[in-house]
Protein backbone atom coordinates (compact mmCIF):
# COMPACT_ATOMS: atom_id res chain seq x y z
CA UNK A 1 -4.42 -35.38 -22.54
CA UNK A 2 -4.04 -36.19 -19.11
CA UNK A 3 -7.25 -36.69 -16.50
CA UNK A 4 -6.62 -34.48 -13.78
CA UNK A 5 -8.05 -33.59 -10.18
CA UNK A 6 -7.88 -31.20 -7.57
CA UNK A 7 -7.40 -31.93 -3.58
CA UNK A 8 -10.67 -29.37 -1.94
CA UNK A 9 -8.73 -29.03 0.97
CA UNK A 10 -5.62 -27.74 -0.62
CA UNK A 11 -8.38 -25.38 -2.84
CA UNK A 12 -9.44 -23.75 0.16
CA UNK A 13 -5.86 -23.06 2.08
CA UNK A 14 -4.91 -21.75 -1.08
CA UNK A 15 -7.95 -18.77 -1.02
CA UNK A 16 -7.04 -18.67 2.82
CA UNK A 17 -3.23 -17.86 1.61
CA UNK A 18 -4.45 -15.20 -0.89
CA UNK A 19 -6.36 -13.27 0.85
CA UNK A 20 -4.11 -13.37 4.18
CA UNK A 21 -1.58 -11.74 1.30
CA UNK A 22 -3.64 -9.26 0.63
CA UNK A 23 -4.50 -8.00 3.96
CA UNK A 24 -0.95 -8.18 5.09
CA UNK A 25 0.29 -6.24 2.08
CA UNK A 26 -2.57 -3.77 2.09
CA UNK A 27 -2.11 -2.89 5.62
CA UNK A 28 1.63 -2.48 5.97
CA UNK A 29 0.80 0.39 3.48
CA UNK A 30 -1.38 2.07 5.12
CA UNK A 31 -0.24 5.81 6.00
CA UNK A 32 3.61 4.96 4.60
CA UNK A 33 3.19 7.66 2.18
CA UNK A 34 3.39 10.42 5.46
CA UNK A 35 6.94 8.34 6.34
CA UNK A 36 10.10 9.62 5.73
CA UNK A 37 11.38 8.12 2.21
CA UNK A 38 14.05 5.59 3.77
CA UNK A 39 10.88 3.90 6.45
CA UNK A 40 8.11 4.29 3.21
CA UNK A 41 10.44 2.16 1.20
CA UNK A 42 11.13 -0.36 3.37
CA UNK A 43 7.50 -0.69 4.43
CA UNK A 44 7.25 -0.99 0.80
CA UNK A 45 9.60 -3.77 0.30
CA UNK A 46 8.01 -5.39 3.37
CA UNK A 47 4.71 -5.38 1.57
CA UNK A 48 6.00 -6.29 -1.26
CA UNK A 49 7.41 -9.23 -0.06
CA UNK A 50 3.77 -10.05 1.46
CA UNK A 51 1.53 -9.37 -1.52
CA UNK A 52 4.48 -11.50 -4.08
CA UNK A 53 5.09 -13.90 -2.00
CA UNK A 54 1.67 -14.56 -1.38
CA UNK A 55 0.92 -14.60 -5.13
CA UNK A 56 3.47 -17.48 -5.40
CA UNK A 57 2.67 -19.44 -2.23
CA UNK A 58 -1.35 -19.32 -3.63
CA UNK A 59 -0.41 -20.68 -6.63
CA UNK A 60 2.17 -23.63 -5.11
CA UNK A 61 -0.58 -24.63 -2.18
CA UNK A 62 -2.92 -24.99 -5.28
CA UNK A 63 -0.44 -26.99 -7.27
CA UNK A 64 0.18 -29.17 -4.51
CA UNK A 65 -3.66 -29.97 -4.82
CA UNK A 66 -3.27 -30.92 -8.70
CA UNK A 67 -3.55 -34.41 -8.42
CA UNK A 68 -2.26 -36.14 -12.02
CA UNK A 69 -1.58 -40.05 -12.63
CA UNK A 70 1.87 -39.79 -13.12
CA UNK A 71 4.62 -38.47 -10.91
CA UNK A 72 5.75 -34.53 -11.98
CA UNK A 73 8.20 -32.22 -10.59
CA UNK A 74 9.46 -28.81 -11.11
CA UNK A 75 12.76 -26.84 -12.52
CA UNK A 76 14.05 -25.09 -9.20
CA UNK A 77 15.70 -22.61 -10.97
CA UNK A 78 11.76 -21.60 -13.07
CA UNK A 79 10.60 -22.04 -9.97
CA UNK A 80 12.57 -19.85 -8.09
CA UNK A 81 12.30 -16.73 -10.92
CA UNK A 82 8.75 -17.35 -10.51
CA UNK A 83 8.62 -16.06 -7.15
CA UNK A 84 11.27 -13.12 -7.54
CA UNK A 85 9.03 -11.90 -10.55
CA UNK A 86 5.97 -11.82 -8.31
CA UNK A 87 7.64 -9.77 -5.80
CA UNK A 88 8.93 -7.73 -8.05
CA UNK A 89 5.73 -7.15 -9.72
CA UNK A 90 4.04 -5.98 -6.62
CA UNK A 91 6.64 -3.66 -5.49
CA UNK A 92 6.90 -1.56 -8.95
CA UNK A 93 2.78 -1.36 -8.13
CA UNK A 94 3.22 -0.37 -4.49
CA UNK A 95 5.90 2.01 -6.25
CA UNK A 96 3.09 3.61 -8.21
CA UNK A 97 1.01 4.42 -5.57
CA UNK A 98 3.38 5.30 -2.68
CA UNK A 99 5.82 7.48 -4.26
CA UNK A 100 4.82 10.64 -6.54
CA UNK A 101 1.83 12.19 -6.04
CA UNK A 102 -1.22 9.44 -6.18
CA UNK A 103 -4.19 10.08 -8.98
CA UNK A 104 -6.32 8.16 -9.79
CA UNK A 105 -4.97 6.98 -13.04
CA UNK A 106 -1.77 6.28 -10.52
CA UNK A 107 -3.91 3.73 -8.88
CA UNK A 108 -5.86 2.27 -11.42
CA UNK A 109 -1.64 1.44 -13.03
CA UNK A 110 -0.52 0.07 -10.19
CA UNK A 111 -3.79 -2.17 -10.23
CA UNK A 112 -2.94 -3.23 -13.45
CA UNK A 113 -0.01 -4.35 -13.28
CA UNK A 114 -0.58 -6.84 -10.63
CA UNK A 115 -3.28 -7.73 -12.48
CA UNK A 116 -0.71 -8.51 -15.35
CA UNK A 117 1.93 -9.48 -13.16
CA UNK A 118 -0.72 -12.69 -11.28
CA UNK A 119 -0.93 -14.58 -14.50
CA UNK A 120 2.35 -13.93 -15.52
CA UNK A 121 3.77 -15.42 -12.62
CA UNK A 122 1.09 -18.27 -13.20
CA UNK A 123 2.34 -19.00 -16.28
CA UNK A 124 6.08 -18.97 -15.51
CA UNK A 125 5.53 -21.28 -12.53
CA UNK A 126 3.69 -23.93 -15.01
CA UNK A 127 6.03 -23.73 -17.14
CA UNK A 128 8.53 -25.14 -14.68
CA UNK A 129 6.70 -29.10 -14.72
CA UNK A 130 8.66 -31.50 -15.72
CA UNK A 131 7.62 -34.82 -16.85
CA UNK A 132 4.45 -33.34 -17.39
CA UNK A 133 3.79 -30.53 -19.79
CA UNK A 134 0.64 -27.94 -19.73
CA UNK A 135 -0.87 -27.26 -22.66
CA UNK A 136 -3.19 -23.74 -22.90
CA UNK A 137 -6.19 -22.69 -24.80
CA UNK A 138 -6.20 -19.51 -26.12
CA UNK A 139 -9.38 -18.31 -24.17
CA UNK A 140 -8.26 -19.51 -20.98
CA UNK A 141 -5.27 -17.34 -21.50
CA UNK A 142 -7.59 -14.35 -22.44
CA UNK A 143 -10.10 -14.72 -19.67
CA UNK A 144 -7.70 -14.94 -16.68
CA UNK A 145 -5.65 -11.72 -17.97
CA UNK A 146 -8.90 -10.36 -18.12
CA UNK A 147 -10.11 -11.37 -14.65
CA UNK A 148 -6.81 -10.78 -13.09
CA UNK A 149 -6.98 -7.24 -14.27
CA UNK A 150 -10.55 -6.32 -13.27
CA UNK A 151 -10.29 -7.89 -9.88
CA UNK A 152 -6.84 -6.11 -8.87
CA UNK A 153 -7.78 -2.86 -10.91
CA UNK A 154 -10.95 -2.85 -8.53
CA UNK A 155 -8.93 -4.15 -5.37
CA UNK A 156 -6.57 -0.88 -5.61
CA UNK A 157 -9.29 1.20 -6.37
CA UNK A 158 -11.25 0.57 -3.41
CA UNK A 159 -8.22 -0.20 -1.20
CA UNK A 160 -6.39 3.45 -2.08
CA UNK A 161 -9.83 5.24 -1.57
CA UNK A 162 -9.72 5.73 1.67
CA UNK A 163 -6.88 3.87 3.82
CA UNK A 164 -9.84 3.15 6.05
CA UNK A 165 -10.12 -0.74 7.37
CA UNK A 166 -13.12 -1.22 5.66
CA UNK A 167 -11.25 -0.33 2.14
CA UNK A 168 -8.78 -2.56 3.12
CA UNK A 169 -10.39 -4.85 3.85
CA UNK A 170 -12.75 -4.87 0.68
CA UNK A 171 -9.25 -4.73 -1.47
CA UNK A 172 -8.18 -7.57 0.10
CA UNK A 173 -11.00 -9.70 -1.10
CA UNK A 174 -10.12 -8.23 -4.61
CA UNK A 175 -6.52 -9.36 -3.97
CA UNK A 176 -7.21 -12.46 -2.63
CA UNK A 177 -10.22 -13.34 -5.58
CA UNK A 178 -7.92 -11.81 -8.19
CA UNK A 179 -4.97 -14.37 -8.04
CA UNK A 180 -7.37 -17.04 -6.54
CA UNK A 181 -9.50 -16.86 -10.15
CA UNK A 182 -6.80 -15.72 -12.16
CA UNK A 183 -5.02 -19.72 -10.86
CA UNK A 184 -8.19 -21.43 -11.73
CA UNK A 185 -9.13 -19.86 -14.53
CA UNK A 186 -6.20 -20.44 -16.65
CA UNK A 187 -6.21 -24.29 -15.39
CA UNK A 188 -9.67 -24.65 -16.39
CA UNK A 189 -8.48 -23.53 -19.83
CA UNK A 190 -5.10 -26.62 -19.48
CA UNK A 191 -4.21 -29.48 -20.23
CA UNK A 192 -1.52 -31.81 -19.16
CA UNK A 193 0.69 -34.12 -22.05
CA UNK A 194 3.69 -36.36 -20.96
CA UNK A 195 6.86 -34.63 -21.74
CA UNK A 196 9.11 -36.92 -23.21
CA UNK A 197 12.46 -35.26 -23.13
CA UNK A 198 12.32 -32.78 -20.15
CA UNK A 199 15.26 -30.38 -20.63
CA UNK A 200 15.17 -28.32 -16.68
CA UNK A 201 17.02 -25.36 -16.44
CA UNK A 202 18.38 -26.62 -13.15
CA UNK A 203 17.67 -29.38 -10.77
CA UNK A 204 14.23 -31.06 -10.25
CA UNK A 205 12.31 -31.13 -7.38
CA UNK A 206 9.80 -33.23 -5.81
CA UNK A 207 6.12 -32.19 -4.44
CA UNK A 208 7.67 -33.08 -1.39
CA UNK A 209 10.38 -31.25 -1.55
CA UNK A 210 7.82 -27.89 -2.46
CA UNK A 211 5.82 -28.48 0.22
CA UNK A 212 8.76 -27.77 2.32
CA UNK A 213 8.92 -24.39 0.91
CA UNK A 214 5.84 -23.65 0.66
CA UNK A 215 4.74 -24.90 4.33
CA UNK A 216 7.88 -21.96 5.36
CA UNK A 217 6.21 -19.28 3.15
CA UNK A 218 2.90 -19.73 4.55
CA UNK A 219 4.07 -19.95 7.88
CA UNK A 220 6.04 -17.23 7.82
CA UNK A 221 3.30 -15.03 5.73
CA UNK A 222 0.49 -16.18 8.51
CA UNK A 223 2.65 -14.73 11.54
CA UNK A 224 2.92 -11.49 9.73
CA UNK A 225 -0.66 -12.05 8.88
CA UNK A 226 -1.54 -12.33 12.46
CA UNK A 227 1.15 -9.43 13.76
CA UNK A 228 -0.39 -6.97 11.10
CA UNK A 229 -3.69 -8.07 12.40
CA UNK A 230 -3.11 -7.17 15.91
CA UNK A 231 -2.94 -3.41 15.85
CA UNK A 232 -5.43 -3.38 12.64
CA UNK A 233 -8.44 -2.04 14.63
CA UNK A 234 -8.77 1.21 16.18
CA UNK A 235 -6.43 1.80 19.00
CA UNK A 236 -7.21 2.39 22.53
CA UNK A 237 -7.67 5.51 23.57
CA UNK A 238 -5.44 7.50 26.37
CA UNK A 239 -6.78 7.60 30.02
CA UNK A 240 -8.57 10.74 30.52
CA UNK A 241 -9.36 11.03 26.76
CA UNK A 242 -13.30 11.04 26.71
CA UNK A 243 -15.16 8.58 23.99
CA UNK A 244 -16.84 9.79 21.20
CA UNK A 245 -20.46 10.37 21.11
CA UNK A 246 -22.75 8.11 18.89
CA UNK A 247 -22.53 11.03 16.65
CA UNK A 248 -18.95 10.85 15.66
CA UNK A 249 -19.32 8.11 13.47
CA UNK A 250 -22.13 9.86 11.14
CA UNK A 251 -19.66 13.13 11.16
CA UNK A 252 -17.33 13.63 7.91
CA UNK A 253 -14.49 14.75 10.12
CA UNK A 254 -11.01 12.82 10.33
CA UNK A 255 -9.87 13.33 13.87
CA UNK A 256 -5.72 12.64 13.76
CA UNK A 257 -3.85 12.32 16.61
CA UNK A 258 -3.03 15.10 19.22
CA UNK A 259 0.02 16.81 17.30
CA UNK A 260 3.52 14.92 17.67
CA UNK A 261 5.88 16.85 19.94
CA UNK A 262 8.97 18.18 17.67
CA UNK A 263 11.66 15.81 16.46
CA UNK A 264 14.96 16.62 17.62
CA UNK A 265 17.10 17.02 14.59
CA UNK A 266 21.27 18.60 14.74
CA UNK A 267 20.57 21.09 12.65
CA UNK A 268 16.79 22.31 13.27
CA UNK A 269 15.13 24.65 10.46
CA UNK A 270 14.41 28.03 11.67
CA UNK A 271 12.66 30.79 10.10
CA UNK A 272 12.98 35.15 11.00
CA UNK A 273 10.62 37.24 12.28
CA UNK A 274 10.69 40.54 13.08
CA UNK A 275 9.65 41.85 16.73
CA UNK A 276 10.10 45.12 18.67
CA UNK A 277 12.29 46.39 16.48
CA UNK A 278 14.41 43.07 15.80
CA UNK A 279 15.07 39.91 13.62
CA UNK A 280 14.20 37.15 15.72
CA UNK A 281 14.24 33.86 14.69
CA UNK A 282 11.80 30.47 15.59
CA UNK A 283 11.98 26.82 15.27
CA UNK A 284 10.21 25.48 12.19
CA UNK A 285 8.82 22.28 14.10
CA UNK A 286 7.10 25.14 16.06
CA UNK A 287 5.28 26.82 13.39
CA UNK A 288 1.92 25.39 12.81
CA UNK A 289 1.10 27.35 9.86
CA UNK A 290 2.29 30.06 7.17
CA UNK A 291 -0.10 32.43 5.37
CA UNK A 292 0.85 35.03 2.83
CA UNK A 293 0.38 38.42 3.71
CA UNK A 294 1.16 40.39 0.16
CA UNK A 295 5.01 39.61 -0.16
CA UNK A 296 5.61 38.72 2.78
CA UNK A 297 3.83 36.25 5.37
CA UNK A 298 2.88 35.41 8.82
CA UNK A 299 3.98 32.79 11.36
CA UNK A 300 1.38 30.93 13.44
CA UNK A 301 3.05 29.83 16.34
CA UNK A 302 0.16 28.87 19.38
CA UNK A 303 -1.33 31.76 20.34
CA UNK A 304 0.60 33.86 18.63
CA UNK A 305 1.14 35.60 15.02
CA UNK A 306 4.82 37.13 13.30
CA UNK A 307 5.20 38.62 10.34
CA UNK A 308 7.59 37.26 8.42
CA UNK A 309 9.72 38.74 6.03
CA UNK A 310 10.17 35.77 3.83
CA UNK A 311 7.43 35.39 0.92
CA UNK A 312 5.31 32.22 0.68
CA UNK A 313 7.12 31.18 -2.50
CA UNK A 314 10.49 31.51 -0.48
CA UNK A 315 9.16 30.11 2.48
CA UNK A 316 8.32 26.78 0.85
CA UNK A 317 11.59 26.24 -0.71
CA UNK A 318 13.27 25.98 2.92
CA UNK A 319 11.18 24.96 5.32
CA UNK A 320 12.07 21.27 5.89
CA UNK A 321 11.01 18.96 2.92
CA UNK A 322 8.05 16.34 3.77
CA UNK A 323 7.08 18.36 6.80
CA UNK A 324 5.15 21.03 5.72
CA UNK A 325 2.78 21.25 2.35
CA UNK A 326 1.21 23.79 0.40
CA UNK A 327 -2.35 23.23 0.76
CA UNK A 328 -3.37 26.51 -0.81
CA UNK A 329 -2.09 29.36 -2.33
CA UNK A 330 -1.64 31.35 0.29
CA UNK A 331 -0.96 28.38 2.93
CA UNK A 332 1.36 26.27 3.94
CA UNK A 333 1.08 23.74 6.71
CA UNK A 334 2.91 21.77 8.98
CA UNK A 335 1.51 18.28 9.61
CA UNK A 336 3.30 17.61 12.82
CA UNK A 337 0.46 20.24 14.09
CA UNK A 338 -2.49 19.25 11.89
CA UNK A 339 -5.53 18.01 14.55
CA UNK A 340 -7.83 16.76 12.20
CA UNK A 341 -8.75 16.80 8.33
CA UNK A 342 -12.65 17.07 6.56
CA UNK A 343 -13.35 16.84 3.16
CA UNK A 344 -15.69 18.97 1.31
CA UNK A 345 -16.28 17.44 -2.07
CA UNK A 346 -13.42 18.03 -3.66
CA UNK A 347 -12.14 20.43 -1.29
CA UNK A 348 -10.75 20.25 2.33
CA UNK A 349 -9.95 21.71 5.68
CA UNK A 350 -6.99 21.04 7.94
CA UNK A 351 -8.28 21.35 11.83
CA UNK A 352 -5.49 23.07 14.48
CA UNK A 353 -7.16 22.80 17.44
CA UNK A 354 -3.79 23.31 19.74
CA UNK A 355 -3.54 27.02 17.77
CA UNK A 356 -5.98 29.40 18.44
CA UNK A 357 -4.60 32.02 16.68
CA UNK A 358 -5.39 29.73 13.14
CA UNK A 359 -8.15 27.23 14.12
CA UNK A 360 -8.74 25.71 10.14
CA UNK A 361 -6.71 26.22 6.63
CA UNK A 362 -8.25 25.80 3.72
CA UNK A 363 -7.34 22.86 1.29
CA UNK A 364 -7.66 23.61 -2.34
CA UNK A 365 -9.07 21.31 -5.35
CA UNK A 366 -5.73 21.21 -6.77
CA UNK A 367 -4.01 20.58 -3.73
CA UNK A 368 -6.23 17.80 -2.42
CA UNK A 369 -4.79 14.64 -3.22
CA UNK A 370 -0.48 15.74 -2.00
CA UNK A 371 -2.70 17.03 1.33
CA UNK A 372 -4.24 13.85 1.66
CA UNK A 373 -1.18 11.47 0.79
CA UNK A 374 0.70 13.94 3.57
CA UNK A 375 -1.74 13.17 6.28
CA UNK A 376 -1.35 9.84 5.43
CA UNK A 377 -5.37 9.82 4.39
């Protein structure tokens, strides 16, 4: 076996490159699951990109610290599938969580597979050496898969709690300690033999050579680091829009944002009601809120109420899809007009502050968590 040393320097940018991952990845998610599908998937792929990539480019800065007494390099081609594994691995999780409604059993899957999917792209990427061959131990194997999965199992959990900064936050130093142990861990448990007949599946190359690379993922995985970073933190608030009290914090209410004016669309959803005598018919962006009233229902639209001769079953089958959501059996909302959101255990409320005629819906248990992924909560 080989003697073999690691650079501290290189150690440390490698946690640094983890956990900048993980925050990056985490973040972009945050509220995609209220996006339309085509944005949510491409915020998906953008995180996916982060948290993979990030994976591989922790492992590489490492690798570049593994300091052996005879030159090595690595199969490009092993190296490369190394890397498209990782990102793939981390989408199918973000997958999990951001499409379908999320449970908790959702979330503690899509944990484990990255938690999987770390060592596995470990493993593939040592397996690329040339010159130089690892050698495992059977425990070192077994305690990194195990690591890997607690870590990232906890790191979703926490991060998927909430969508709060602090959860993020917290998950990312799951993330980050996840694929930083999982990378030190197994090389604890490795050893390094000189490979007398390397057979590459495509050309070699140098340290040098992956430094380049690896300098360009980092680089370009710190600017969206420091982008994501910018407009992390609560936002500031409108002129004329008074502060909160030093109550707010202590009070279990979610205040959202003032409700979004109506999207124009070319062929807007509207829904009858009869008046004076007549069918009259109203935008659906304008309708805050329908109840059931026995077969039938009633529009809230500001101040106002309209019966409605559709019933609540019919209702929900064509109001526009992603827009509005059933939050209880007799409800259905429209989250363009929602004003703010409080949890009850494991019940809810939705807040309309802009309709007086409603005021606050309802959310039932079994309605909780498509409410909550919705409102982007």
């Amino acid at each position: 076996m080989l003697d073999y040393t690691h650079d501290g320097l290189l150690v440390a940018a490698s946690l640094a490159v983890a956990l900048m991952a993980g925050f990056t990845g985490l973040s972009l998610t945050r509220g995609a699951s209220a996006l339309p599908t085509g944005q949510r998937k491409l915020v998906v792929s953008m995180s996916a990109i982060a948290l993979g990539g990030g994976i591989w480019s922790m492992h590489f800065v490492a690798m570049l610290g593994l300091q052996l007494p005879i030159q090595f390099y690595y199969d490009s081609l092993i190296t490369l599938i190394s890397a498209l594994v990782a990102i793939l691995i981390a989408g199918l999780a973000l997958l999990v969580v951001h499409f379908g409604r999320r449970t908790r059993n959702r979330v503690v899957l899509a944990g484990l597979i990255v938690g999987l999917g770390i060592p596995v792209m470990h493993f593939i990427g040592m397996s690329g050496m040339q010159i130089c061959r690892p050698v495992y131990s059977f425990g070192g194997i077994a305690i990194a898969l195990a690591v890997s999965a607690t870590l990232s199992v906890g790191a979703f959990l926490i991060a998927y709690d909430k969508r709060a900064p602090r959860n993020i936050v917290l998950g990312t130093l799951g993330f980050g300690l996840a694929v930083f142990a999982v990378h030190f861990t197994a090389m604890a448990g490795t050893g390094f033999v000189v490979q007398d007949d390397p057979a590459g599946a495509g050309p070699l190359i140098s340290n040098e050579v992956l430094a380049f690379g690896v300098t360009l993922s980092v680089f370009v995985l710190s600017g969206a680091f420091l982008l994501t970073g910018v407009t992390f933190g609560p936002q500031p608030q409108a002129a004329g829009v008074p502060a909160a009290g030093p109550l707010a914090a202590e009070t279990p209410l979610v205040q959202l944002s003032e409700p979004a004016p109506p999207r124009p669309s070319p062929l807007r959803t509207t829904i009858p009601y009869e008046k004076d005598g007549r069918t009259q018919f109203v935008a659906a962006d304008a309708v805050a809120a329908i109840r059931a009233e026995g077969h039938y229902t009633l529009l809230y639209v500001g101040r106002d109420k309209f019966f409605c001769p559709w019933s609540i079953t019919e209702a929900e089958s064509r109001v526009p899809n992603g827009e509005f959501v059933r939050t209880h059996r007799s409800y259905l909302v429209n989250r363009q007009h929602v004003s703010g959101f409080e949890r009850k255990k494991d019940t809810g409320i939705c807040f309309f502050d802009a309709v007086p005629a409603l005021g606050k819906v309802p959310v039932s248990r079994a309605r909780l968590a498509d409410v909550r992924e919705v409102l982007g909560l």
